[in-house]
C-alpha atoms as a PDB file:
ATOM      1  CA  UNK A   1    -132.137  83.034 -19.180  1.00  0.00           C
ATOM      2  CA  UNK A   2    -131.786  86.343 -17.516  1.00  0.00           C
ATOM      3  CA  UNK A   3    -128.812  88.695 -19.166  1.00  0.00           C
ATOM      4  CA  UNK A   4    -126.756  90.479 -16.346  1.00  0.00           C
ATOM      5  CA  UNK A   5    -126.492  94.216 -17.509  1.00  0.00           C
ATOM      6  CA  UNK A   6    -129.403  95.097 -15.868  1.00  0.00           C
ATOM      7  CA  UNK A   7    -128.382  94.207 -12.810  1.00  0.00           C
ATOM      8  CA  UNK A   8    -125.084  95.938 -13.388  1.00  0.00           C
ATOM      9  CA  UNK A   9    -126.762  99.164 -14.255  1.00  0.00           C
ATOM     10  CA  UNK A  10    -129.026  99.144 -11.206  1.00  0.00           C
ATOM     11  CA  UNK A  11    -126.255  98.528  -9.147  1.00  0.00           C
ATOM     12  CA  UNK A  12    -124.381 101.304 -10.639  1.00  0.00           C
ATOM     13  CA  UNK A  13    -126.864 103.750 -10.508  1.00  0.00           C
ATOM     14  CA  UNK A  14    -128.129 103.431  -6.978  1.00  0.00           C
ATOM     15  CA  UNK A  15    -124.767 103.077  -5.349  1.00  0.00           C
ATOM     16  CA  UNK A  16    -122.055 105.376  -7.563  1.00  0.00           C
ATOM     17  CA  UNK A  17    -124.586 107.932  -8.872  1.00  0.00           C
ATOM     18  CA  UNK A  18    -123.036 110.343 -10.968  1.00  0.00           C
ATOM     19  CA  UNK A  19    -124.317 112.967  -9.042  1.00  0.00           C
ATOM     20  CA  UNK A  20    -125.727 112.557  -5.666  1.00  0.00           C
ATOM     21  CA  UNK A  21    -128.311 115.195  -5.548  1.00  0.00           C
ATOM     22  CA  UNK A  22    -130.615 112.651  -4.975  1.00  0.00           C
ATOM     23  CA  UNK A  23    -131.311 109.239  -4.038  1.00  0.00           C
ATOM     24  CA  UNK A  24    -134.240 107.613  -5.266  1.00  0.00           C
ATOM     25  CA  UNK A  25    -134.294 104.159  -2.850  1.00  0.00           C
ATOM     26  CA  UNK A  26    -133.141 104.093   0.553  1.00  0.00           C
ATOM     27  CA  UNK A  27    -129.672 102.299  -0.409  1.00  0.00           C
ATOM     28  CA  UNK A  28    -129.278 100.890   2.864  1.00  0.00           C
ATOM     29  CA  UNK A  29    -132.705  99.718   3.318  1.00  0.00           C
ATOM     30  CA  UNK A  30    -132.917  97.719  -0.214  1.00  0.00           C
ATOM     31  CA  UNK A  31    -129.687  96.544  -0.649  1.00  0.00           C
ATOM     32  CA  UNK A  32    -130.230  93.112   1.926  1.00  0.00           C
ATOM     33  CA  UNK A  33    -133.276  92.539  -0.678  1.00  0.00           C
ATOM     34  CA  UNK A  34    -131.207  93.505  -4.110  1.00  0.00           C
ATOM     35  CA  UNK A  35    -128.247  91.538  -2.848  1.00  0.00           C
ATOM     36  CA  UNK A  36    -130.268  88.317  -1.741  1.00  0.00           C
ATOM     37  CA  UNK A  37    -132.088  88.688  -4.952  1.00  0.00           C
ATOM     38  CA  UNK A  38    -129.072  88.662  -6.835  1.00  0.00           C
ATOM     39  CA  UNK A  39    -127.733  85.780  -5.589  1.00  0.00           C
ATOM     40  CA  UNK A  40    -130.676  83.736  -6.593  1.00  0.00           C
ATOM     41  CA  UNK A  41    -130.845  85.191 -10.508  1.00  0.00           C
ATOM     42  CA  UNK A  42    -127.440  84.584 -10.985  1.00  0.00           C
ATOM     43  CA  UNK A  43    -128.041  81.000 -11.868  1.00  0.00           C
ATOM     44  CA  UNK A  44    -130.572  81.840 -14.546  1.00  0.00           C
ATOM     45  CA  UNK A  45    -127.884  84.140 -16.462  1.00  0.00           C
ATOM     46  CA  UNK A  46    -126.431  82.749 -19.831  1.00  0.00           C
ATOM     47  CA  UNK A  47    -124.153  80.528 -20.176  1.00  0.00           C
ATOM     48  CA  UNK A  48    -121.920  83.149 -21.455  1.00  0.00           C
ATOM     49  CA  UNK A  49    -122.460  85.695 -18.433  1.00  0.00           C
ATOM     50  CA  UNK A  50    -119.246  84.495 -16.652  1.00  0.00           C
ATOM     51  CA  UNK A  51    -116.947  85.089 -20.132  1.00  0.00           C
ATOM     52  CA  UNK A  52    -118.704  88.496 -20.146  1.00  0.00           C
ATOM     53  CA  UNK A  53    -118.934  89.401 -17.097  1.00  0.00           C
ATOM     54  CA  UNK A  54    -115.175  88.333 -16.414  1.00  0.00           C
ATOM     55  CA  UNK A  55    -114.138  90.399 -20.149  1.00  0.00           C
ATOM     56  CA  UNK A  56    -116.196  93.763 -18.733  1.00  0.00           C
ATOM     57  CA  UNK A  57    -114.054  93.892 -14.789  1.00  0.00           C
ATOM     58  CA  UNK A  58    -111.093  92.064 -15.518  1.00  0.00           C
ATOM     59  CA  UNK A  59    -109.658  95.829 -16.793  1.00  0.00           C
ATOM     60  CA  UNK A  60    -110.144  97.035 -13.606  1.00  0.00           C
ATOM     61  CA  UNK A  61    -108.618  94.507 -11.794  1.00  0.00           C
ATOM     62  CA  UNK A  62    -105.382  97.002 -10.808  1.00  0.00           C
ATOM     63  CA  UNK A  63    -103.898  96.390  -7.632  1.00  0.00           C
ATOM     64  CA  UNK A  64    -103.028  99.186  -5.136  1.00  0.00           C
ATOM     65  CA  UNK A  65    -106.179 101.325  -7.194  1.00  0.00           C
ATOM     66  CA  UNK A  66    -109.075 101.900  -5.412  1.00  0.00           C
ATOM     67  CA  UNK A  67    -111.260 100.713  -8.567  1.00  0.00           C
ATOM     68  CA  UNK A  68    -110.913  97.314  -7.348  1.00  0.00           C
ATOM     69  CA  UNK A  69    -112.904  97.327  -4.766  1.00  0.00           C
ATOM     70  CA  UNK A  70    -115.405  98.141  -6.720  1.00  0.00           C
ATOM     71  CA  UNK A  71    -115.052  95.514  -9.311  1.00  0.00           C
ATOM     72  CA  UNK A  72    -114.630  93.216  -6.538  1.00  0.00           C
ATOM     73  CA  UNK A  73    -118.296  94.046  -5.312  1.00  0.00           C
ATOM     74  CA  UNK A  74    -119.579  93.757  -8.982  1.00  0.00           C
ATOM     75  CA  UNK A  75    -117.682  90.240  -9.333  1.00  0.00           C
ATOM     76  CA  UNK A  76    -119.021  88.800  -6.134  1.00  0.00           C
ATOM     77  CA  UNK A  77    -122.718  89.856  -6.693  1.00  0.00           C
ATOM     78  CA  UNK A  78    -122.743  89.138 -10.437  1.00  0.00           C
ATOM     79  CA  UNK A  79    -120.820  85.863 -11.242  1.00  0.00           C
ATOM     80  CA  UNK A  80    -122.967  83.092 -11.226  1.00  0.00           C
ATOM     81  CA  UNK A  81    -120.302  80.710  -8.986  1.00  0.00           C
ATOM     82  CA  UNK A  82    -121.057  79.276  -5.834  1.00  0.00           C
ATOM     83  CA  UNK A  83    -119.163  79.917  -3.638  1.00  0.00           C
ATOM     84  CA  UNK A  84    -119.355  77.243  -1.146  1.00  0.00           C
ATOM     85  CA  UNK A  85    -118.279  74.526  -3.439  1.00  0.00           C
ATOM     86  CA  UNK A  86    -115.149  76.415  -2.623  1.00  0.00           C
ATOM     87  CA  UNK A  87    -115.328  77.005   1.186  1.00  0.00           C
ATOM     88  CA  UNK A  88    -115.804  72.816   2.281  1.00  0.00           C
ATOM     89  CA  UNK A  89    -119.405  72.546   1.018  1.00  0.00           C
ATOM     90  CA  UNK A  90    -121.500  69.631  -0.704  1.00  0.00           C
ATOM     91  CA  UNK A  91    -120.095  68.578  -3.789  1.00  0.00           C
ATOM     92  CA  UNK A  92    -122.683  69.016  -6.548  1.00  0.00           C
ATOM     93  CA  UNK A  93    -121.453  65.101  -7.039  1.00  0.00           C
ATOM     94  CA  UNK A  94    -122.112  64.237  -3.596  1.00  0.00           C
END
């Protein structure tokens, strides 16, 4: 199992930097690959990543606040759902 946090830190620390002095990766170059990435570890978080995960953003969840975007981003790269169950895809029963 792969805990999430790490990914969460990454992600905040190469695309809302404290400071932005500097940049030390090309953000638009890596973030196809850290993205893509991300959506294959998901599925090897804990079982417990989506309660966590959902307990750390749901907070920031205000509507008509620009925060949520962000925490939007964070929930669609870091819950471990897919997605296309959702949109008309195969069943997992099928």
């Amino acid at each position: 199992m792969l805990p999430w946090q790490p990914f969460h830190r990454i992600i905040e620390q190469v695309y809302f930097p404290a400071e932005r002095t500097h940049v030390w990766v090309d953000v638009a170059k890596h973030s196809t690959n850290l993205f893509a990435f991300l959506k294959c570890a998901r599925r090897y978080f804990a079982d417990a990543a989506t309660e966590e995960i959902l307990d750390e953003f749901r907070p920031s969840l205000v509507p008509f606040q620009e925060s949520v975007y962000k925490t939007q981003g964070y929930l669609v790269r870091l819950l471990p759902v897919d997605v296309s169950l959702f949109l008309g895809g195969d069943s997992p029963s099928a």
